[in-house]
C-alpha atoms as a PDB file:
ATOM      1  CA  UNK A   1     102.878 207.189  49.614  1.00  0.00           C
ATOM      2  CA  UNK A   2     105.926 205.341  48.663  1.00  0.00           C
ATOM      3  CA  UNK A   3     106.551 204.691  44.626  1.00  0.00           C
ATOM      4  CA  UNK A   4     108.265 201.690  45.250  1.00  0.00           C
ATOM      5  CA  UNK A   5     107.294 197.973  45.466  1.00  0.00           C
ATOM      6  CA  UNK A   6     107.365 195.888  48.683  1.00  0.00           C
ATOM      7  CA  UNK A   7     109.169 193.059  48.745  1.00  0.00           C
ATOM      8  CA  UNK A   8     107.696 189.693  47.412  1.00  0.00           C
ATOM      9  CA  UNK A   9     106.368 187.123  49.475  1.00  0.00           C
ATOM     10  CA  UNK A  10     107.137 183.741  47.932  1.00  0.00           C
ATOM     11  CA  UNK A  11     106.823 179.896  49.254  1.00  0.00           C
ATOM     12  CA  UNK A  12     108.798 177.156  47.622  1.00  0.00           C
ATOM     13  CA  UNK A  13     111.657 174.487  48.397  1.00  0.00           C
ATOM     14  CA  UNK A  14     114.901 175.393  48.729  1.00  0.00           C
ATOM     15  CA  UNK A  15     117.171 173.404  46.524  1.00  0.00           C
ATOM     16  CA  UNK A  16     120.931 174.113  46.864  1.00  0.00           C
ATOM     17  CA  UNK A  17     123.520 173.461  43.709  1.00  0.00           C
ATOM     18  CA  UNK A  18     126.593 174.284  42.590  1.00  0.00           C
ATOM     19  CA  UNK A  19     125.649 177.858  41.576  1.00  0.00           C
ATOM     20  CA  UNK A  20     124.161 178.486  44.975  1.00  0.00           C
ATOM     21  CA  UNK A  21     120.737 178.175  46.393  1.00  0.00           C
ATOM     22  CA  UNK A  22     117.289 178.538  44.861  1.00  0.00           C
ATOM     23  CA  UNK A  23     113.916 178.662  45.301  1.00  0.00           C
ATOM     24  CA  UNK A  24     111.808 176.635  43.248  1.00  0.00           C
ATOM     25  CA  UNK A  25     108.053 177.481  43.613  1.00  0.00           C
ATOM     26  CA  UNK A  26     105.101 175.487  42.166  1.00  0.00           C
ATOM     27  CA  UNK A  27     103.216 178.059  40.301  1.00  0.00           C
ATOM     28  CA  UNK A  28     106.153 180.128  38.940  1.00  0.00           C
ATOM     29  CA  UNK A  29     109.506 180.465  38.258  1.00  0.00           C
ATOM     30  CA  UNK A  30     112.865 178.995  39.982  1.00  0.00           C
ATOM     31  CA  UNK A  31     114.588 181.793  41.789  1.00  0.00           C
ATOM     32  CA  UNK A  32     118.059 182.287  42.536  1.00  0.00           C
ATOM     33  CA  UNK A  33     118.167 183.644  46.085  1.00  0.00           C
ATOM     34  CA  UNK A  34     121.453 185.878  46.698  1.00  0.00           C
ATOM     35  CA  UNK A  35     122.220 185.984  50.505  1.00  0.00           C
ATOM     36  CA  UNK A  36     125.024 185.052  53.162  1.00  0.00           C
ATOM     37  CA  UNK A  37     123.223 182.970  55.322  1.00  0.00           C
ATOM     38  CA  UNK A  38     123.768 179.556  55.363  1.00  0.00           C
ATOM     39  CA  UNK A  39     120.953 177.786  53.995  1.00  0.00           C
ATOM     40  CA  UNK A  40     121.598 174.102  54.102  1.00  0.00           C
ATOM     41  CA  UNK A  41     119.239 173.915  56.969  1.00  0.00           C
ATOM     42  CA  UNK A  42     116.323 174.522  54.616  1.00  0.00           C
ATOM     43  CA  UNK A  43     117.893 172.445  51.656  1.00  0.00           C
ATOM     44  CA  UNK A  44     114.620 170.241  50.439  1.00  0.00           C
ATOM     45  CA  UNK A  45     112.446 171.941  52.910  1.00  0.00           C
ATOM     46  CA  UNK A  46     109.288 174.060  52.341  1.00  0.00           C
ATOM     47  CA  UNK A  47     109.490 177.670  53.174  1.00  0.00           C
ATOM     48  CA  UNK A  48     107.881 181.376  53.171  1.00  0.00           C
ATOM     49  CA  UNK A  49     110.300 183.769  51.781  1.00  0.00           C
ATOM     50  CA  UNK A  50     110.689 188.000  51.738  1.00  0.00           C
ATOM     51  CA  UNK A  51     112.900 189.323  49.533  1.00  0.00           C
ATOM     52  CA  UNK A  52     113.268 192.413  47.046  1.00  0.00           C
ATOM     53  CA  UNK A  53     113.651 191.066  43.318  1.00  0.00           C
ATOM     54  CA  UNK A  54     116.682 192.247  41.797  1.00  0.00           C
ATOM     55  CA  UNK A  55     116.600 190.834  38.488  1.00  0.00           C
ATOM     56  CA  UNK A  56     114.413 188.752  36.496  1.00  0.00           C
ATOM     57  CA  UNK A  57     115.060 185.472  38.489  1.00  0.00           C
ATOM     58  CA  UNK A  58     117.248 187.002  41.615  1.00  0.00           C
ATOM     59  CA  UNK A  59     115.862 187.297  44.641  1.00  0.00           C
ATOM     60  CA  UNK A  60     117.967 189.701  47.554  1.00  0.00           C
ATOM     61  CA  UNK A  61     116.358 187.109  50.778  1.00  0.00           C
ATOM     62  CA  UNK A  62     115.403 189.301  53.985  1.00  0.00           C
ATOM     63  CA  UNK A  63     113.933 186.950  55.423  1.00  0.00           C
ATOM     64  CA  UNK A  64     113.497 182.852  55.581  1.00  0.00           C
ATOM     65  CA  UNK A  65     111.068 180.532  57.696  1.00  0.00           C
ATOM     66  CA  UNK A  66     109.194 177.179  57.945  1.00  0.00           C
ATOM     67  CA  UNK A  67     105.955 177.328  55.245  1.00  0.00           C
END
């Protein structure tokens, strides 16, 4: 048994700004999401994110799909 958590599983909108992209989830916080993959074809659009947490509001995306 691992000691370590599993990635979170989050749904939101992505909204892209200056600083980058984010997440920005009903129930919680807004998440910056630190990746290399273009997300602009998600900008506005609801979807199911996996990603380790990295910092208090950072999320490291794995993955990205249609909620």
């Amino acid at each position: 048994m691992s000691a370590s958590k599993p990635p979170l599983r989050l749904r939101g909108i992505v909204r892209i700004s200056e600083r980058g992209p984010f997440l920005e989830v009903d129930d919680g916080p807004i998440w910056r999401l630190d990746t290399g993959e273009n997300l602009e074809p998600h900008r506005d659009r609801s979807v199911r994110v996996e990603a380790w947490q990295r910092g208090a509001s950072l999320l490291e995306l794995l993955w990205i799909g249609p909620a």
